[in-house]
PDB file of N, CA and C in Angstrom:
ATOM      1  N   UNK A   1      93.643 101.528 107.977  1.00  0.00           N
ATOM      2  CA  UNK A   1      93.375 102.940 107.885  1.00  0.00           C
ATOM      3  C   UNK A   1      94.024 103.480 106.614  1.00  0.00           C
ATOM      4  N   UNK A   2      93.346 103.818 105.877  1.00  0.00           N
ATOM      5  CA  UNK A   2      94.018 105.031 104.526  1.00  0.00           C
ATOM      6  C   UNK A   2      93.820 106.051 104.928  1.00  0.00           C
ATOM      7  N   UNK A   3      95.420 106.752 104.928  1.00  0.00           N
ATOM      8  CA  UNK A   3      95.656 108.012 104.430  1.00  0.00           C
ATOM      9  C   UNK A   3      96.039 108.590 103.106  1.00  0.00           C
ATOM     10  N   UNK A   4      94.777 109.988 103.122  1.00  0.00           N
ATOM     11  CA  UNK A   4      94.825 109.995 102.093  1.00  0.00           C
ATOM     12  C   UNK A   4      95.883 111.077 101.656  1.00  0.00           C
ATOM     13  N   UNK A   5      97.356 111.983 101.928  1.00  0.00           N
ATOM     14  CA  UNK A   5      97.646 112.479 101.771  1.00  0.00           C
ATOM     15  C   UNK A   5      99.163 111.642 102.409  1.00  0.00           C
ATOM     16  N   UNK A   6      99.313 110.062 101.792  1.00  0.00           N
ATOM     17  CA  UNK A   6     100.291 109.479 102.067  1.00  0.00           C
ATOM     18  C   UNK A   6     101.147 109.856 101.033  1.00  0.00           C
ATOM     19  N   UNK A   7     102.842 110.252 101.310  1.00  0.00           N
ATOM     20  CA  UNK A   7     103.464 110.917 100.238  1.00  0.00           C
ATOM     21  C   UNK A   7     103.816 109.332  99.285  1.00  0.00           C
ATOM     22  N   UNK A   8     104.279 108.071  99.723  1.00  0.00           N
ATOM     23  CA  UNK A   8     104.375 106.794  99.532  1.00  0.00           C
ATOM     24  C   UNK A   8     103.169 106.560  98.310  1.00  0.00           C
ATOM     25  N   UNK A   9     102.241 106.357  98.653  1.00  0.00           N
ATOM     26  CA  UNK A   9     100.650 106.266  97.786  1.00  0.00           C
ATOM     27  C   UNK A   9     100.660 107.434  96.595  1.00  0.00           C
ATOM     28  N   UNK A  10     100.860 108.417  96.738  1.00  0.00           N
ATOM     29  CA  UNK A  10     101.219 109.517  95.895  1.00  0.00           C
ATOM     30  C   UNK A  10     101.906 109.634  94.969  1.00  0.00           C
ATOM     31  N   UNK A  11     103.615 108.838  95.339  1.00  0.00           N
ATOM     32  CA  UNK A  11     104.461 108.790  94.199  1.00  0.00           C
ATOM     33  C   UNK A  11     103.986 107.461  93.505  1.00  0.00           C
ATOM     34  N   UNK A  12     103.777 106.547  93.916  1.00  0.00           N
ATOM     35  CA  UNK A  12     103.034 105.322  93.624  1.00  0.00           C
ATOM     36  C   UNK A  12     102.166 105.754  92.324  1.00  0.00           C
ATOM     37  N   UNK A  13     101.268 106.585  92.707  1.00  0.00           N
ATOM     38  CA  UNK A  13     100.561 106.650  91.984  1.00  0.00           C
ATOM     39  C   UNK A  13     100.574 107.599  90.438  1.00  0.00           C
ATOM     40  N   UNK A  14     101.349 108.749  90.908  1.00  0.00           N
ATOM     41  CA  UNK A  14     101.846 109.370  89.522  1.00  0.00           C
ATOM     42  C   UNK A  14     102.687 108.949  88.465  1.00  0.00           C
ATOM     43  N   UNK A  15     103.803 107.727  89.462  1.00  0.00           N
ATOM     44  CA  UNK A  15     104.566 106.910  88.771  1.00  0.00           C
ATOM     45  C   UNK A  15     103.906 105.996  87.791  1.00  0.00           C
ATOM     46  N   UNK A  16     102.905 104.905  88.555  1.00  0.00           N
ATOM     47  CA  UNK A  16     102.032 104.267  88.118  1.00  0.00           C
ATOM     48  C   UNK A  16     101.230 104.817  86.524  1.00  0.00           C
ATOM     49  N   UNK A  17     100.784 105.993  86.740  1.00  0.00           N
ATOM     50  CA  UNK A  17      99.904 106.503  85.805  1.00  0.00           C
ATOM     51  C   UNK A  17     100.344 106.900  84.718  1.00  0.00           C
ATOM     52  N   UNK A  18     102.048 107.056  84.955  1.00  0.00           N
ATOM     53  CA  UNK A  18     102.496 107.165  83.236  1.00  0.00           C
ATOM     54  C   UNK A  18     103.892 106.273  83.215  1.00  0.00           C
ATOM     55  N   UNK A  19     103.552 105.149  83.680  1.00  0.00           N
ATOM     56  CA  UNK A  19     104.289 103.885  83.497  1.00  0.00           C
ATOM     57  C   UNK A  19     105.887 104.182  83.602  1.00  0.00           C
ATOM     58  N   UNK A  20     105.837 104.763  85.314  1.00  0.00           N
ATOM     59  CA  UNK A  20     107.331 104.617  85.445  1.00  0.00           C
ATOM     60  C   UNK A  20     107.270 103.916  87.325  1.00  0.00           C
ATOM     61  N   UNK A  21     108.548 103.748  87.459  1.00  0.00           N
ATOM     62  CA  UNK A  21     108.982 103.142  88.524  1.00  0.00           C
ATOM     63  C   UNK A  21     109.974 104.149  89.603  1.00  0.00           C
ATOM     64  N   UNK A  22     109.490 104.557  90.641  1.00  0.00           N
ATOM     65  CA  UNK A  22     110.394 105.300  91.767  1.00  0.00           C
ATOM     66  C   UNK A  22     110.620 104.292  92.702  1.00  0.00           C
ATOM     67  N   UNK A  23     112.112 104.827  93.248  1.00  0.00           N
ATOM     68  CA  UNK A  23     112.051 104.833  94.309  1.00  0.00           C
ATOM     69  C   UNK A  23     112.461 105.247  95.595  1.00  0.00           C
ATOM     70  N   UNK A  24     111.382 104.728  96.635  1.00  0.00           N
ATOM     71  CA  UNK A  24     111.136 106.353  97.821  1.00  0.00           C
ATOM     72  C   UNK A  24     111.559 105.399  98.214  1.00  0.00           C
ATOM     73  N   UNK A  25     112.408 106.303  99.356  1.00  0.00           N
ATOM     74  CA  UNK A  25     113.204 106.415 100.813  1.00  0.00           C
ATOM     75  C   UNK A  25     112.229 105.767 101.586  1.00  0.00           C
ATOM     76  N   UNK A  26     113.502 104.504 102.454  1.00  0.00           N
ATOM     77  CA  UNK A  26     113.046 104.107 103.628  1.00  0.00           C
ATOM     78  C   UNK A  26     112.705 105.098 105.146  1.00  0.00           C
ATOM     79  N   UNK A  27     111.389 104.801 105.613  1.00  0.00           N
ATOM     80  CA  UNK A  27     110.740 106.119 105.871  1.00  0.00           C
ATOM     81  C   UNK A  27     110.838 105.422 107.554  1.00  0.00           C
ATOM     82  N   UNK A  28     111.041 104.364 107.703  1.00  0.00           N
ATOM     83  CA  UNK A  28     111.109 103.927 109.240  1.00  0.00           C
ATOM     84  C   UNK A  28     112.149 104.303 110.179  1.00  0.00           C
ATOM     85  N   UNK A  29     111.992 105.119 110.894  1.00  0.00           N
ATOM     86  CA  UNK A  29     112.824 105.335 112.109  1.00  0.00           C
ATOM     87  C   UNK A  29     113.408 104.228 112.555  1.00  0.00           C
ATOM     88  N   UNK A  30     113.148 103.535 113.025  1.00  0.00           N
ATOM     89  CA  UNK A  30     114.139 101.899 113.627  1.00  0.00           C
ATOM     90  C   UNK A  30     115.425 101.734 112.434  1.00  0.00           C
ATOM     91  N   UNK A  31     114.558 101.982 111.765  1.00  0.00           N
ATOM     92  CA  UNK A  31     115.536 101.096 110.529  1.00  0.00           C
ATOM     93  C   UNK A  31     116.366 102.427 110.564  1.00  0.00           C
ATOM     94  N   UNK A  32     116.681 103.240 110.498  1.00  0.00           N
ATOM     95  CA  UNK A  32     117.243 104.236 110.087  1.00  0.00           C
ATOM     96  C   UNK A  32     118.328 104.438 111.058  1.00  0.00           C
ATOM     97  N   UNK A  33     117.691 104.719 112.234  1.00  0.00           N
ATOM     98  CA  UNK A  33     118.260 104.377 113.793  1.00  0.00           C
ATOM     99  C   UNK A  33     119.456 103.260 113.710  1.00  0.00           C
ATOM    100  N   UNK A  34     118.599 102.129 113.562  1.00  0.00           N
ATOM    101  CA  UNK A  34     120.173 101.064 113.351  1.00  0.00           C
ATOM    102  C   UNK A  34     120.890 101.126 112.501  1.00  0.00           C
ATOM    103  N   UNK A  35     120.772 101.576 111.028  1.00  0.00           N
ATOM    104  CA  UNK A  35     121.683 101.229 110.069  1.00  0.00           C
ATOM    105  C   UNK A  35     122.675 102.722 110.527  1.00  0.00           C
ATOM    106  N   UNK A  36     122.359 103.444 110.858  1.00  0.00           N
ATOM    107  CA  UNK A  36     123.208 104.805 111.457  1.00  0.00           C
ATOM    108  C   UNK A  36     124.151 103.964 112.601  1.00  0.00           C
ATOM    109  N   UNK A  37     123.619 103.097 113.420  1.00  0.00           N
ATOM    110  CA  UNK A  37     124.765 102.627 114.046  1.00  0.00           C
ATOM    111  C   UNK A  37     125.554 101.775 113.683  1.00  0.00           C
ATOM    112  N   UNK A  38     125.225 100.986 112.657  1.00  0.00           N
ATOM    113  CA  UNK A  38     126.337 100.355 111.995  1.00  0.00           C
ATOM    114  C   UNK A  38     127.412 101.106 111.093  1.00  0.00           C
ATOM    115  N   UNK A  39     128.444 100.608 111.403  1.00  0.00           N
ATOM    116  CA  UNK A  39     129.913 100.917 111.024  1.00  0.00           C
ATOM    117  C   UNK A  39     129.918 100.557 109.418  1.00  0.00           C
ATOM    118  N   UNK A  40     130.376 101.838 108.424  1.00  0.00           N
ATOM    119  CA  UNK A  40     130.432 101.815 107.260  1.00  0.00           C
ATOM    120  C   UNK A  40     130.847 100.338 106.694  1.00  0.00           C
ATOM    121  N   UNK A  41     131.993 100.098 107.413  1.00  0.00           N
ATOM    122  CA  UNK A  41     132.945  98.706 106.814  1.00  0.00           C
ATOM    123  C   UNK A  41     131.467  97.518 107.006  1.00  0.00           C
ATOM    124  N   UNK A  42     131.156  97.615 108.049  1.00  0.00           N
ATOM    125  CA  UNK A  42     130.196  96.292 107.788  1.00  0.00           C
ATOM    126  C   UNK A  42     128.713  96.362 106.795  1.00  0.00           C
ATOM    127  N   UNK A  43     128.516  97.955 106.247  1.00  0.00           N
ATOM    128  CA  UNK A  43     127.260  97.228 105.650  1.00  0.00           C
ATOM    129  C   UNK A  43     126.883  97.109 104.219  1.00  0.00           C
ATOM    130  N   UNK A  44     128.541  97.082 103.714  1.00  0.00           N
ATOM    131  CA  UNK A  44     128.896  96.574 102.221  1.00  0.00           C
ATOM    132  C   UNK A  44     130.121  95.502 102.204  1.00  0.00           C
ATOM    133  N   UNK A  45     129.928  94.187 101.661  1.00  0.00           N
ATOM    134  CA  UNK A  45     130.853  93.172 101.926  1.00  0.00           C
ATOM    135  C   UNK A  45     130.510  92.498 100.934  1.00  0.00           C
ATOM    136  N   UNK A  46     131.819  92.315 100.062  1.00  0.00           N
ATOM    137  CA  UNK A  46     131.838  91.976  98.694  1.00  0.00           C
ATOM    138  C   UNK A  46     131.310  92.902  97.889  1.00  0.00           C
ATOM    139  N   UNK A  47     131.260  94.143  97.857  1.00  0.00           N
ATOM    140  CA  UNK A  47     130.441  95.202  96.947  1.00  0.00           C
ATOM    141  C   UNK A  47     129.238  94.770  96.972  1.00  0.00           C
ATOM    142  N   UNK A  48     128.643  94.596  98.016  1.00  0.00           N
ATOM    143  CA  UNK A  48     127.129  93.925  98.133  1.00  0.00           C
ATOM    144  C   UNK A  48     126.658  94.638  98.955  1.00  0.00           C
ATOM    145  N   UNK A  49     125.215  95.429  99.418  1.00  0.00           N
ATOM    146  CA  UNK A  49     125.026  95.942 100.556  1.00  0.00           C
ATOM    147  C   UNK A  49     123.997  94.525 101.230  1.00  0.00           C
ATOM    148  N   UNK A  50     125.031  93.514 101.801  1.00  0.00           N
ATOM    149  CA  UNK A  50     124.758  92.698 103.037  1.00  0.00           C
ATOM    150  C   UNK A  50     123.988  92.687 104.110  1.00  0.00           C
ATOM    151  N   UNK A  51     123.327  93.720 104.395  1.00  0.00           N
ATOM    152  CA  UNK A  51     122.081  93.778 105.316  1.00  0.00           C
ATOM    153  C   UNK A  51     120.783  93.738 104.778  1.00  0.00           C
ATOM    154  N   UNK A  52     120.692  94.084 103.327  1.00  0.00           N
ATOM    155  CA  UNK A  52     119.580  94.198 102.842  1.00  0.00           C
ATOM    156  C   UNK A  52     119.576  93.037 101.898  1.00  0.00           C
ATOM    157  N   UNK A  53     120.735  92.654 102.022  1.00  0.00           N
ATOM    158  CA  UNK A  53     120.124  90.914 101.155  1.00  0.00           C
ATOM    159  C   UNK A  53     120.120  89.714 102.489  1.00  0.00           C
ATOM    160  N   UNK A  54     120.064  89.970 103.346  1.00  0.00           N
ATOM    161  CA  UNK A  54     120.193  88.859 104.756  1.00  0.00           C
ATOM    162  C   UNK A  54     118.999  89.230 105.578  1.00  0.00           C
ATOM    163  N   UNK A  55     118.249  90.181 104.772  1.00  0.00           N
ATOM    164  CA  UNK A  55     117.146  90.557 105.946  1.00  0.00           C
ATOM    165  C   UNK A  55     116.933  91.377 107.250  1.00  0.00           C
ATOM    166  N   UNK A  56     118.441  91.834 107.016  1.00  0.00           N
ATOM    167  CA  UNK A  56     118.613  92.399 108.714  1.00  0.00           C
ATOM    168  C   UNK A  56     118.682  91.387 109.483  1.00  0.00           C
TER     169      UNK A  56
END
């Protein structure tokens, strides 16, 4: 299904059209949901943010 008034597709595309690069906010509730329950100390280790290089 395309939507056509996706804000994602939108910046995509203005970015695109004069050769620059954004980037938009993770827009998923789950994801947002859990990383809110994780505890500051665990989701940078080694000055690394560790959840997003392990995949979750």
């Amino acid at each position: 299904m395309f939507i056509i008034d996706d804000p994602v597709k939108r910046v995509d595309n203005m970015t695109m059209s004069h050769s620059l690069e954004a980037r938009v906010p993770f827009l998923d509730i789950d994801l947002i949901s859990f990383m809110l329950s994780v505890k500051s100390e665990k989701k940078i280790e080694n000055g690394e943010k560790c959840f997003f290089k392990r995949g979750l």
